[in-house]
N, C-alpha and C. Protein backbone atom coordinates (compact mmCIF):
# COMPACT_ATOMS: atom_id res chain seq x y z
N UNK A 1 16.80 -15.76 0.53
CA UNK A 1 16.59 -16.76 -0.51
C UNK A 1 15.11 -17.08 -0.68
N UNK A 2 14.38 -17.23 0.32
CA UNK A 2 12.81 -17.04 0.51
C UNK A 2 11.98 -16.29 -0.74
N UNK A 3 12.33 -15.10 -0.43
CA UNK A 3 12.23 -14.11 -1.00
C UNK A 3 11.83 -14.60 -2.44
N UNK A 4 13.48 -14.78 -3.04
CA UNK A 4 13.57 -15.08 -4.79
C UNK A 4 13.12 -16.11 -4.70
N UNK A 5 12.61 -17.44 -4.12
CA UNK A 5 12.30 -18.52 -4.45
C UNK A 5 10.71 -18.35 -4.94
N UNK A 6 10.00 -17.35 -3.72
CA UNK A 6 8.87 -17.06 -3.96
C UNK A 6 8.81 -16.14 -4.77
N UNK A 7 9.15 -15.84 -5.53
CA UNK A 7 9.26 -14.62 -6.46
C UNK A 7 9.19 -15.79 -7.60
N UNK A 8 10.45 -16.34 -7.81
CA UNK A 8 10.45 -17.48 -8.61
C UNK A 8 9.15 -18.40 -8.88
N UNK A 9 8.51 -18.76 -8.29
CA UNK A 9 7.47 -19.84 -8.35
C UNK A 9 5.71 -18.88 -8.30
N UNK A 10 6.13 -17.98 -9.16
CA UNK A 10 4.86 -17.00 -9.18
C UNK A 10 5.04 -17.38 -10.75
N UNK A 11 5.96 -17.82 -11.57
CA UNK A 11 5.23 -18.24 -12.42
C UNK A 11 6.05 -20.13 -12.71
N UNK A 12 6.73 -20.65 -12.37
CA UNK A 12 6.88 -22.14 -11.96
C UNK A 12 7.55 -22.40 -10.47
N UNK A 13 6.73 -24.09 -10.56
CA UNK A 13 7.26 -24.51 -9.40
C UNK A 13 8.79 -24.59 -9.53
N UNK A 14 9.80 -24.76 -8.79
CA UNK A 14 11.66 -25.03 -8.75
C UNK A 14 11.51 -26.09 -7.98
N UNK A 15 12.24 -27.12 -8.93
CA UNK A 15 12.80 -28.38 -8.26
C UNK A 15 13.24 -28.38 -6.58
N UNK A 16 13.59 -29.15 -6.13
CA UNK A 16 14.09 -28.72 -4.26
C UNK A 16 15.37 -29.31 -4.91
N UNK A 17 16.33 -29.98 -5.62
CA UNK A 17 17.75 -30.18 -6.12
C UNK A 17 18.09 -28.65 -6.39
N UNK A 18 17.38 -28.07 -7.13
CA UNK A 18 17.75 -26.05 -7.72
C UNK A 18 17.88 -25.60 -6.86
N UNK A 19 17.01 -25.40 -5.92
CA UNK A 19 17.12 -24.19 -4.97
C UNK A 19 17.88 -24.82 -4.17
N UNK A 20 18.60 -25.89 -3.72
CA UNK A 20 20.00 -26.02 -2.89
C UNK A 20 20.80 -26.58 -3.33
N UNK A 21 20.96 -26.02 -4.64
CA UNK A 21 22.25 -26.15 -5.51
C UNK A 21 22.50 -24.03 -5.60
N UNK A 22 21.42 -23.83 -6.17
CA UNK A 22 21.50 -21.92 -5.52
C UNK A 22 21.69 -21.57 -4.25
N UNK A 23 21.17 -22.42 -3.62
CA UNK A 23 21.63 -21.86 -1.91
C UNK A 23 23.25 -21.51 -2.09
N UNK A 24 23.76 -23.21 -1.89
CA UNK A 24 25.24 -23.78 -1.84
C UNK A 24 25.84 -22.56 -3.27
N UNK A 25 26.02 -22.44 -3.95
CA UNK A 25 26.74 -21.68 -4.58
C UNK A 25 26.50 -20.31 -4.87
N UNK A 26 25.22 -19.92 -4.09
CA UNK A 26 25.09 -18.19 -4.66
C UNK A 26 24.98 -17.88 -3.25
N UNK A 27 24.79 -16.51 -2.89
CA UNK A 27 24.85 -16.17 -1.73
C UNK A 27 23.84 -14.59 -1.62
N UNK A 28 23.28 -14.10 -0.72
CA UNK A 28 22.97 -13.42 -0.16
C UNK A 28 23.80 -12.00 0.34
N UNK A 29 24.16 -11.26 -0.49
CA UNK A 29 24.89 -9.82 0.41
C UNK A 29 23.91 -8.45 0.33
N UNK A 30 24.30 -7.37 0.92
CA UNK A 30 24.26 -6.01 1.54
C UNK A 30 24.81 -5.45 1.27
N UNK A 31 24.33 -4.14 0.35
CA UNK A 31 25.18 -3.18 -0.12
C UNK A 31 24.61 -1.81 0.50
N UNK A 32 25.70 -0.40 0.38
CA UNK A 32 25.08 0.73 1.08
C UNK A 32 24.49 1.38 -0.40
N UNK A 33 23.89 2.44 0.03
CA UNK A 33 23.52 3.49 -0.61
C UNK A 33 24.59 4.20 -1.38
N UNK A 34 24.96 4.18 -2.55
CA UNK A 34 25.94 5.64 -3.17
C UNK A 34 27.38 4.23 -3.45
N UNK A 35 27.31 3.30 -2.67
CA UNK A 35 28.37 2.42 -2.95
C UNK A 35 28.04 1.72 -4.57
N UNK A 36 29.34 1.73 -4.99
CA UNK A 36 29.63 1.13 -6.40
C UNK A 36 29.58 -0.51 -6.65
N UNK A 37 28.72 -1.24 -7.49
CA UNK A 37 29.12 -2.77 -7.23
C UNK A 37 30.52 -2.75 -8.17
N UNK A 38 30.45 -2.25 -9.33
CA UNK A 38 31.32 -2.08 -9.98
C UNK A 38 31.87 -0.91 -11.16
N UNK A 39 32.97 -0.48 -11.53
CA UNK A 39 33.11 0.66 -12.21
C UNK A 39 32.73 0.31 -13.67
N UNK A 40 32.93 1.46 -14.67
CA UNK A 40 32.61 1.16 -16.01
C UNK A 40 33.86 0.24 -16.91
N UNK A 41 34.83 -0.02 -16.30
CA UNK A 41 35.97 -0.43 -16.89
C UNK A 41 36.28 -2.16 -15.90
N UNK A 42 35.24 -2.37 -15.67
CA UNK A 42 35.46 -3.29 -14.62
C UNK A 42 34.38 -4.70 -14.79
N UNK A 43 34.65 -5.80 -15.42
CA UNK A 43 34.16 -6.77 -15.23
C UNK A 43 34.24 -7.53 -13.81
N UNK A 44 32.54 -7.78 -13.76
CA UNK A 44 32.39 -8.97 -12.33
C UNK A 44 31.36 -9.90 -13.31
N UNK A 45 31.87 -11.03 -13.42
CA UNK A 45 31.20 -12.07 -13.85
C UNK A 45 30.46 -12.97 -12.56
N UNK A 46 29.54 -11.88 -12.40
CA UNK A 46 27.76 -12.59 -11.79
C UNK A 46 26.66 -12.29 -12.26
N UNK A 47 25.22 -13.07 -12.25
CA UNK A 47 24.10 -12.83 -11.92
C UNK A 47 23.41 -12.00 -10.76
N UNK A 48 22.97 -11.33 -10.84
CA UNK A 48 22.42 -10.56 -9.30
C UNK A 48 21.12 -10.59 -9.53
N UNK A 49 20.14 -10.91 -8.46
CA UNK A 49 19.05 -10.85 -8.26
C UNK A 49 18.47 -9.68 -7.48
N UNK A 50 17.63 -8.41 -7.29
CA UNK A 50 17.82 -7.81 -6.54
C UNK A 50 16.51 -7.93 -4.98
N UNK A 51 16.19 -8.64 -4.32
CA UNK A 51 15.56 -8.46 -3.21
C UNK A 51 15.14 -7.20 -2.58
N UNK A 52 15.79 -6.71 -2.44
CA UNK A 52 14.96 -5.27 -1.89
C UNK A 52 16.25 -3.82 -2.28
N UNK A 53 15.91 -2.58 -2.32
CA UNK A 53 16.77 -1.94 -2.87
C UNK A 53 16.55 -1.07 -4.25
N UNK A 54 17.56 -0.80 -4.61
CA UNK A 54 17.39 0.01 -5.80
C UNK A 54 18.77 0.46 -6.18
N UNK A 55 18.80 -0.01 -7.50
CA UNK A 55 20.07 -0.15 -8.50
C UNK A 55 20.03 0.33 -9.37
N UNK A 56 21.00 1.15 -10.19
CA UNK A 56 21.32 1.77 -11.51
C UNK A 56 22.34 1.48 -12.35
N UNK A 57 22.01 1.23 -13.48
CA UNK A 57 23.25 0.77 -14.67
C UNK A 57 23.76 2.12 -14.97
N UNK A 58 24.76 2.86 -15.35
CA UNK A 58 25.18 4.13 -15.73
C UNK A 58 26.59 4.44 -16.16
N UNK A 59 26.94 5.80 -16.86
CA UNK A 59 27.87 6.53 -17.58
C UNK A 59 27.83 7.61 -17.38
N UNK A 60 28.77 8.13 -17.60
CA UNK A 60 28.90 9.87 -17.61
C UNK A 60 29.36 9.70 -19.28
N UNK A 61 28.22 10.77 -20.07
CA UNK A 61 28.48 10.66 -21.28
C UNK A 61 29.60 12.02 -21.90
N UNK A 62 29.91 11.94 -23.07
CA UNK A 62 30.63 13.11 -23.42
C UNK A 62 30.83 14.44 -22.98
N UNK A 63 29.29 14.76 -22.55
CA UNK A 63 29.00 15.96 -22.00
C UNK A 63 29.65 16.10 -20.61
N UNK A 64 30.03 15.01 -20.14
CA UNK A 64 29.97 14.84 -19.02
C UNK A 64 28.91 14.91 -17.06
N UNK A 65 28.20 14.30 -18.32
CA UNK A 65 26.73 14.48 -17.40
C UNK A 65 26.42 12.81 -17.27
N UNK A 66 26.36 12.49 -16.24
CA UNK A 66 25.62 11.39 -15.57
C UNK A 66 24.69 10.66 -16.73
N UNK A 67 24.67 9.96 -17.03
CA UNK A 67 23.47 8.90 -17.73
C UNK A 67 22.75 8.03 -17.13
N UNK A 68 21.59 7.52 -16.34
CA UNK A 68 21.03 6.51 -15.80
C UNK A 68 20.56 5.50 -16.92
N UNK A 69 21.15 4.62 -17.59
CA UNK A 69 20.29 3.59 -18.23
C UNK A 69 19.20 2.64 -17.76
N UNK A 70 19.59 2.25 -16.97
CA UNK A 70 18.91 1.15 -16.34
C UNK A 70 18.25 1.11 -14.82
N UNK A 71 17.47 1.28 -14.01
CA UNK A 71 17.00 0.99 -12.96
C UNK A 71 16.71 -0.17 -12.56
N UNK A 72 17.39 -0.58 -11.48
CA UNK A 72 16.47 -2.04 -11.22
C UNK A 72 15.73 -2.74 -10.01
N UNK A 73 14.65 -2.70 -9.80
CA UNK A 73 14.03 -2.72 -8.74
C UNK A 73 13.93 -3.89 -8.46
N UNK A 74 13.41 -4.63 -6.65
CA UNK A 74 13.28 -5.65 -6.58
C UNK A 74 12.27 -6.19 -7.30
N UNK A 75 12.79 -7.42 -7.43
CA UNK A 75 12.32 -8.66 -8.67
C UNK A 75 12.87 -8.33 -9.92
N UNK A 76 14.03 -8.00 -10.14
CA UNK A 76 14.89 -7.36 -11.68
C UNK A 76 15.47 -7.90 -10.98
N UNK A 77 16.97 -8.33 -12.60
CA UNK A 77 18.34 -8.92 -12.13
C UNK A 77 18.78 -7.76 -12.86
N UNK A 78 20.37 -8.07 -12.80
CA UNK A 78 21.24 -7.38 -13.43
C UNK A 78 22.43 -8.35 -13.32
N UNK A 79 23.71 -8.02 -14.56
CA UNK A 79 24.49 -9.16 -14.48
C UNK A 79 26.01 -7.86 -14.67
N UNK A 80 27.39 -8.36 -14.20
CA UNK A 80 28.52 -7.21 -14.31
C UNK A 80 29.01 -7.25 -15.06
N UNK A 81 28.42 -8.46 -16.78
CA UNK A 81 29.29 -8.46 -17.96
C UNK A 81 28.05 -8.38 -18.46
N UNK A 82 28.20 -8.12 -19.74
CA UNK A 82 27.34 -7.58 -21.06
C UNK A 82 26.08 -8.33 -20.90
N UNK A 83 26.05 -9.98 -20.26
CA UNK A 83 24.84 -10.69 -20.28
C UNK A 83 25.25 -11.63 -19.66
N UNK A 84 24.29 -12.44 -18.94
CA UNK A 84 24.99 -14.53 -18.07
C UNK A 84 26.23 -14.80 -18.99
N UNK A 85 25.42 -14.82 -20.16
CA UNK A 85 26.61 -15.91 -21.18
C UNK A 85 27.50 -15.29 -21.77
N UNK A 86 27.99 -14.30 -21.25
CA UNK A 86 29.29 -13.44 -21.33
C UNK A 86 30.00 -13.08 -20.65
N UNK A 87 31.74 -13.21 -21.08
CA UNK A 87 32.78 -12.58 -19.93
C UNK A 87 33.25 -11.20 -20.30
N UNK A 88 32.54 -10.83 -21.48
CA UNK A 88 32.97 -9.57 -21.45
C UNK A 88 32.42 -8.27 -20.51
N UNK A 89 32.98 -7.23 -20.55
CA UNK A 89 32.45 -6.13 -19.64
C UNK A 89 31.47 -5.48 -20.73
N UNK A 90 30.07 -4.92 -19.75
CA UNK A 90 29.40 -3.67 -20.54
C UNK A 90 30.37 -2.45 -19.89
N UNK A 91 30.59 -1.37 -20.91
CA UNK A 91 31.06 -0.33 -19.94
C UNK A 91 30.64 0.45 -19.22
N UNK A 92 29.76 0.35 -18.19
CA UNK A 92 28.78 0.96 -17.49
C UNK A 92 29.19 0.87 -16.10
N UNK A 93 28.79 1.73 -15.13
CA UNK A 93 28.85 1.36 -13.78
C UNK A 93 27.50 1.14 -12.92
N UNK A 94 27.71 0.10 -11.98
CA UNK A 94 26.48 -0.16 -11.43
C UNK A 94 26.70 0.47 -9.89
N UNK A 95 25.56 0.89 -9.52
CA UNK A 95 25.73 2.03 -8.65
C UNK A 95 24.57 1.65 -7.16
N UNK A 96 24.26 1.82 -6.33
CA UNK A 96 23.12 1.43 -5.51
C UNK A 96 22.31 2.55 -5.14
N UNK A 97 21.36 2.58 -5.13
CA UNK A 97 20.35 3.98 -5.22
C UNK A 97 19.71 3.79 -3.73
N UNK A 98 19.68 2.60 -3.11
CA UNK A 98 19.26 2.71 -1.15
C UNK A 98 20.35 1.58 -0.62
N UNK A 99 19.71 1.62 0.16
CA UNK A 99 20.49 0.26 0.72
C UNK A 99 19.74 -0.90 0.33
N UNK A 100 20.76 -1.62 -0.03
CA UNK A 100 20.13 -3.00 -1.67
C UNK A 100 20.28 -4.49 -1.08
N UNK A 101 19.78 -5.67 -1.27
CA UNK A 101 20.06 -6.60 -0.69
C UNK A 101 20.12 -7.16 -2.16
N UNK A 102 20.89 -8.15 -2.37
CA UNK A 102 20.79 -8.73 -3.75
C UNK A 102 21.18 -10.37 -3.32
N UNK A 103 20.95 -11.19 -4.57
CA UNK A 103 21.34 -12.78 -4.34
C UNK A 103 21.97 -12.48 -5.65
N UNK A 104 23.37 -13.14 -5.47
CA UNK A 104 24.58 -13.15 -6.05
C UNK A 104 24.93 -14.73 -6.40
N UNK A 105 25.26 -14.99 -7.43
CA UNK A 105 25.96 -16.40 -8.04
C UNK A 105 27.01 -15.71 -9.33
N UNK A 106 27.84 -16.53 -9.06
CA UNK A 106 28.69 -16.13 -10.37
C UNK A 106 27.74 -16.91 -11.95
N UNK A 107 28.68 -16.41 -12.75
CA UNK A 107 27.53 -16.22 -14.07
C UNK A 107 27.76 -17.81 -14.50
N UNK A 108 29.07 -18.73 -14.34
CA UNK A 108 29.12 -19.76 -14.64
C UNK A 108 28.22 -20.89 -14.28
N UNK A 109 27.79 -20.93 -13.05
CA UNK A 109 27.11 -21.79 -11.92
C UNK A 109 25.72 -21.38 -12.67
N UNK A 110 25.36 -20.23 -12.49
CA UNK A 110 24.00 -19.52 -12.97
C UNK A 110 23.83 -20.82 -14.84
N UNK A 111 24.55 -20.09 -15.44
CA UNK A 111 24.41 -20.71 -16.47
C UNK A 111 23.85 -21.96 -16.18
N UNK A 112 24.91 -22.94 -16.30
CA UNK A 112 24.95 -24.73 -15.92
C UNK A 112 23.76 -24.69 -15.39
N UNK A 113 23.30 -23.99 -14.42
CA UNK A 113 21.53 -24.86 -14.02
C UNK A 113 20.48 -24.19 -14.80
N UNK A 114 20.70 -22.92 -15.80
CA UNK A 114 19.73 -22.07 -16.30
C UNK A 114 19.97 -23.63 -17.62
N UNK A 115 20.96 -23.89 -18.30
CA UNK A 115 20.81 -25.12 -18.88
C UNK A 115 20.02 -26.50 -18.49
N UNK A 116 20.55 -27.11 -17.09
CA UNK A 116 20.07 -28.55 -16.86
C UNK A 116 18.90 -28.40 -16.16
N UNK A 117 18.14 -27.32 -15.74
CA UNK A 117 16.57 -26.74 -14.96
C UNK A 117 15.66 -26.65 -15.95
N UNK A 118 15.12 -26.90 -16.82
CA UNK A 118 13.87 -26.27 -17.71
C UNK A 118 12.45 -24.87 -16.77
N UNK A 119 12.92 -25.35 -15.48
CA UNK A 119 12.08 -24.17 -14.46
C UNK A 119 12.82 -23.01 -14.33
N UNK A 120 13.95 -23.25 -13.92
CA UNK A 120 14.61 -21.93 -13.99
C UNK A 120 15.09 -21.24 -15.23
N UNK A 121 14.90 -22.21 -16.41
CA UNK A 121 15.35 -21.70 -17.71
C UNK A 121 14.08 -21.16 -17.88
N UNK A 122 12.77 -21.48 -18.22
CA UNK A 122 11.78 -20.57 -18.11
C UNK A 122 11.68 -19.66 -17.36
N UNK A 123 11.80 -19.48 -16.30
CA UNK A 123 11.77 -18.21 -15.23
C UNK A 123 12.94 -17.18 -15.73
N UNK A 124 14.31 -17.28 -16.20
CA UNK A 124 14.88 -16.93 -16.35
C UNK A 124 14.24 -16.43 -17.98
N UNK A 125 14.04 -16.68 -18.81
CA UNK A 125 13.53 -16.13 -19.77
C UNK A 125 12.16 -15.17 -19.63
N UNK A 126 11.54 -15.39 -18.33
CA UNK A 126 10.31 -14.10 -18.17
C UNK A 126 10.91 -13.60 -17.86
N UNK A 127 11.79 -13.34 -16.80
CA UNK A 127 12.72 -11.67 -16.38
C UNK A 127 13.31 -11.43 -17.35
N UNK A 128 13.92 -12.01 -18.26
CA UNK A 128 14.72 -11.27 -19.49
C UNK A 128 13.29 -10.56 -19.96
N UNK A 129 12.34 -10.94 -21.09
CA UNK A 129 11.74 -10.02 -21.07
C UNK A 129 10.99 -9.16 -20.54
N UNK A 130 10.63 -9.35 -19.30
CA UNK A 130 10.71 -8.29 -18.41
C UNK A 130 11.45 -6.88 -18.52
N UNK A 131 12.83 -7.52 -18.51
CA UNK A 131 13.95 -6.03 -18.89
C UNK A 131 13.97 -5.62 -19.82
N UNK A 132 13.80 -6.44 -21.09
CA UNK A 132 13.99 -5.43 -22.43
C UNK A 132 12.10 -4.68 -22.77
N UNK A 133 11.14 -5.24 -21.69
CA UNK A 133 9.90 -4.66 -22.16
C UNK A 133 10.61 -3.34 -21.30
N UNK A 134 10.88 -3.17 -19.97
CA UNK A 134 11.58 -1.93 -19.59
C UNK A 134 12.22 -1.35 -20.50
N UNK A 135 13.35 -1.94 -21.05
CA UNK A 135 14.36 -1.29 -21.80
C UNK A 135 13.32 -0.50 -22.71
N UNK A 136 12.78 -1.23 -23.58
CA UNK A 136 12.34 -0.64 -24.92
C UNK A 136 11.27 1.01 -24.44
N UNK A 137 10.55 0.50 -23.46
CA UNK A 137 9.81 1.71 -22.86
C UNK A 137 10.47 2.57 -22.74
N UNK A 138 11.98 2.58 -21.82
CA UNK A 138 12.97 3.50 -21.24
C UNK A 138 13.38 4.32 -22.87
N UNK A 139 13.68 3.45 -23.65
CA UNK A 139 14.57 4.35 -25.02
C UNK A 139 13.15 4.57 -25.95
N UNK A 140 11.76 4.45 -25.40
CA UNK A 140 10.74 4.83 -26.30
C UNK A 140 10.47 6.40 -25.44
N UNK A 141 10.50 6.78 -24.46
CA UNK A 141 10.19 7.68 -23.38
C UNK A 141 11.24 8.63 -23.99
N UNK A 142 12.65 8.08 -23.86
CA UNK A 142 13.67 9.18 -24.26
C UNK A 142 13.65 9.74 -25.70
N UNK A 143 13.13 9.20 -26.26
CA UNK A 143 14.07 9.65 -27.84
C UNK A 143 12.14 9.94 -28.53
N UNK A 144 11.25 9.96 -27.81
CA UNK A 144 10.32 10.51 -28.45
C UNK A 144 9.16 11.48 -27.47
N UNK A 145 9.28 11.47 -26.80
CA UNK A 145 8.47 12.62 -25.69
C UNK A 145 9.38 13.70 -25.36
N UNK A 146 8.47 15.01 -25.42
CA UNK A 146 9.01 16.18 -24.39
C UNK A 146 8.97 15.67 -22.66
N UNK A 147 9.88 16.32 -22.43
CA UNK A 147 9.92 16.14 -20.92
C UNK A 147 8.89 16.21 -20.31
N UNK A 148 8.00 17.03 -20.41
CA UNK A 148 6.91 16.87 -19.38
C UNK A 148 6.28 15.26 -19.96
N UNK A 149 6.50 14.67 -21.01
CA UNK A 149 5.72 13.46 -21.11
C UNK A 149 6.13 12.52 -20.78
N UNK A 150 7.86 12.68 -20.43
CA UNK A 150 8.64 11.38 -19.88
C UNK A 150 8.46 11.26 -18.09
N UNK A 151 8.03 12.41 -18.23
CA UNK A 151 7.46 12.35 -16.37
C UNK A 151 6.69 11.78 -16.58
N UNK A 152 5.50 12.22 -16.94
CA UNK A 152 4.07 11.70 -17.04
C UNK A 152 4.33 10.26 -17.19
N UNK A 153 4.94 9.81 -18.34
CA UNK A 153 5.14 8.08 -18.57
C UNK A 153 5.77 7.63 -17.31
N UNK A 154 7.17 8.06 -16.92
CA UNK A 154 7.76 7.55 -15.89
C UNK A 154 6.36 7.28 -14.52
N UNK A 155 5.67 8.20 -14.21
CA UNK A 155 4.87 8.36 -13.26
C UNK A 155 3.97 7.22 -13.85
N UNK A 156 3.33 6.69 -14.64
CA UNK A 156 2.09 5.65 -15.07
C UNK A 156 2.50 4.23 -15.31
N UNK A 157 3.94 4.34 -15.54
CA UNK A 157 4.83 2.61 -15.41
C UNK A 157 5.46 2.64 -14.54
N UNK A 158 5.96 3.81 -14.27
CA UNK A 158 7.22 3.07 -12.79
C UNK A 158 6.86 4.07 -11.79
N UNK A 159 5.55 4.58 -10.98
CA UNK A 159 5.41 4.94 -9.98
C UNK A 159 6.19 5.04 -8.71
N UNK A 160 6.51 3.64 -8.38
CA UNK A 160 7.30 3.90 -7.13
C UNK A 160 8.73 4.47 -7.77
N UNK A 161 8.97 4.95 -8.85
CA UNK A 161 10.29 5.19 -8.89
C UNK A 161 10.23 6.87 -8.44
N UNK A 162 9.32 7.34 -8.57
CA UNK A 162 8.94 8.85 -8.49
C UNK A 162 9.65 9.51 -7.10
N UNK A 163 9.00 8.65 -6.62
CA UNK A 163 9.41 9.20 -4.92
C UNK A 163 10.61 8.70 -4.67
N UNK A 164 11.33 7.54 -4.98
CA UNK A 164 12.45 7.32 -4.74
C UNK A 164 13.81 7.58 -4.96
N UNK A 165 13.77 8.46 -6.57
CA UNK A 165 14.60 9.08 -7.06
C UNK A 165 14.77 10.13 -6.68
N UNK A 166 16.28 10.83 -6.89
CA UNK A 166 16.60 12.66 -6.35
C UNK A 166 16.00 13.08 -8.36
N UNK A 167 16.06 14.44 -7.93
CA UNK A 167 15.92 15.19 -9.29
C UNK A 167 17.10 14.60 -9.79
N UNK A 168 18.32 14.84 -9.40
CA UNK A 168 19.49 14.31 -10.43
C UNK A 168 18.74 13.09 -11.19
N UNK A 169 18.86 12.28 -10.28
CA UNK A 169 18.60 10.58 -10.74
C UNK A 169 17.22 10.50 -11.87
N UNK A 170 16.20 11.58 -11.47
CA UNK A 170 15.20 11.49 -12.46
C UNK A 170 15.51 12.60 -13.88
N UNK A 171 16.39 12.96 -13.89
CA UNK A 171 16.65 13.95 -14.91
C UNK A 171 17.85 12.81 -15.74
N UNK A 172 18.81 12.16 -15.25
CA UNK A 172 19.76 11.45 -15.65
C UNK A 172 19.35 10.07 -16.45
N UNK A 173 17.81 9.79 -15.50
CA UNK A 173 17.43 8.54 -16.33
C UNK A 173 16.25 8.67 -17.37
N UNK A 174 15.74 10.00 -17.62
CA UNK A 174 15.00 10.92 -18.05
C UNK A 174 15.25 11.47 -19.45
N UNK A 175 16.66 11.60 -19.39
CA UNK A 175 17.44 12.36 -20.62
C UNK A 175 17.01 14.13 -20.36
N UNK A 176 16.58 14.27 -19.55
CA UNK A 176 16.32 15.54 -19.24
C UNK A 176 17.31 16.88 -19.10
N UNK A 177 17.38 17.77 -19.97
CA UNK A 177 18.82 18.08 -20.21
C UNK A 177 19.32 18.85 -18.82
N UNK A 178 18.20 19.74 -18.02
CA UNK A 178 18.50 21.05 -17.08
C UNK A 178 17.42 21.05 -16.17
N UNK A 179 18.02 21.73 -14.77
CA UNK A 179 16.79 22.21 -14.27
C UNK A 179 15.22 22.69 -14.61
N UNK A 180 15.50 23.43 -14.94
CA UNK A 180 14.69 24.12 -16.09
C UNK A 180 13.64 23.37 -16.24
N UNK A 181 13.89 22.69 -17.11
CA UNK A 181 13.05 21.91 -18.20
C UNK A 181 12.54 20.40 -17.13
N UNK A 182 13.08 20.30 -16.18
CA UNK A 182 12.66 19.44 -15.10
C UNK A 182 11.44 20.06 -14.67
N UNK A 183 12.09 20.90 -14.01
CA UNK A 183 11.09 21.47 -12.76
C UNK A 183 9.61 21.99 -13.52
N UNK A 184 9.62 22.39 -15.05
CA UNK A 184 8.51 22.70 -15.90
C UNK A 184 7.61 21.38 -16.10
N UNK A 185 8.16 20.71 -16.46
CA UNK A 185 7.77 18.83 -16.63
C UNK A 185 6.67 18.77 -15.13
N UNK A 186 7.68 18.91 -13.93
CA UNK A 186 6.70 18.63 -12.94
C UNK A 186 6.09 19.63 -12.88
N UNK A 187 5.45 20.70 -13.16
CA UNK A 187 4.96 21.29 -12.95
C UNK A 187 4.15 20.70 -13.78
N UNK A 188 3.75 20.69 -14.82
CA UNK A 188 2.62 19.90 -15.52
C UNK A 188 2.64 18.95 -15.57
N UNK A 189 3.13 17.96 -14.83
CA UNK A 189 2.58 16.88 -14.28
C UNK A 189 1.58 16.84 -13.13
N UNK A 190 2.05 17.86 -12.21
CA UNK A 190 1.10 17.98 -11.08
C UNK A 190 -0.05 18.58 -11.11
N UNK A 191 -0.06 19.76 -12.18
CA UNK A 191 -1.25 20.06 -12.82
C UNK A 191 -2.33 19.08 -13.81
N UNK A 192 -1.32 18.33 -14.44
CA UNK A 192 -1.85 16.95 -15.28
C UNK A 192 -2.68 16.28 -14.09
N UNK A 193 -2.29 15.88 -13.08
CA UNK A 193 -2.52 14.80 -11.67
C UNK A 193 -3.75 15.55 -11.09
N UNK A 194 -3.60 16.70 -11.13
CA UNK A 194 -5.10 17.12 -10.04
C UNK A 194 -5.60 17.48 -11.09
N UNK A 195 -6.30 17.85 -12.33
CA UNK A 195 -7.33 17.74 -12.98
C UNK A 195 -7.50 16.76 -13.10
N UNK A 196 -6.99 15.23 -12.90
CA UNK A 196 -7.87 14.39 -13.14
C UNK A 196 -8.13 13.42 -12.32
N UNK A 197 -8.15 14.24 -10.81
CA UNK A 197 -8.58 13.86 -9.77
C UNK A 197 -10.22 13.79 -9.61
């Protein structure tokens, strides 16, 4: 809880009523690597905060190939319905990419103080855009660069994701169709990287 509090107050102070009203109703869990929080057909109405770890929103699309939408690293949330202020399901599955520690509140509780807090309602509105400045990058990377440029981008905004991902995971969240066309990407990326050493 440490953790998100200080995470939290990097850009406001939190009342001491908030943070043990979040203590008392959200909680702290441990997830493994490769374990599912939830399937694509499956609503969990919470907030998740992620503390340390690494998380993926995802589908297997028509093709039947894996989709990574979303990554979420510590200091990202993610929620198991469409948004806080929804009980509906996105149809996506959320997946754990290491072993993840997250702070968990259900989405109701979350709400009610993201309402009666003006600190956490501000804080809560910089991580939202936070995610959609991700988002928009993520679907600006896919739908307008050749592969070797969605490396290159991936590598200059989300660095630590480089090393942490398998090829699957960087080809899936990549839009990258094949081997192939992967392994060419890094290849001129790494050639990109030492000329301009």
């Amino acid at each position: 809880m440490k953790r998100m509090f200080t995470y939290f107050e990097k850009y406001l102070a939190l009342e001491d009523e908030l943070k043990e009203l979040l203590q008392h109703f959200g909680r702290k869990r441990s997830y493994r690597k490769g374990d599912f929080y939830k399937q694509e057909d499956e609503p969990v109405e919470k907030w998740c905060f992620v503390l340390e770890g690494l998380v993926s929103k995802e589908h297997i699309n028509s093709a039947d190939q894996l989709v990574i939408e979303r990554i979420c690293e510590p200091g990202a949330f993610f929620t198991g319905t469409k948004h806080v202020f929804s009980k509906s399901n996105e149809p996506i599955a959320i997946r754990f990419l290491k072993d993840t520690t997250l702070f968990e509140i259900r989405n109701q509780y979350f709400q009610d103080m993201v309402e009666t807090f003006p600190g956490l309602k501000s804080v809560y509105h910089i991580l939202t855009q936070h995610k959609l400045n991700h988002a928009v990058r993520h679907q600006h990377t896919i739908h307008a660069l050749r592969a070797e440029e969605r490396l290159h981008d991936l590598y200059l905004y989300r660095p630590g994701l480089i090393k942490l991902l398998t090829v699957e995971q960087k080809k899936a969240f990549l839009g990258i169709a094949n081997n192939t066309a992967y392994y060419r990407a890094k290849y001129y990326l790494e050639k990109k990287i030492k000329k301009s050493e």
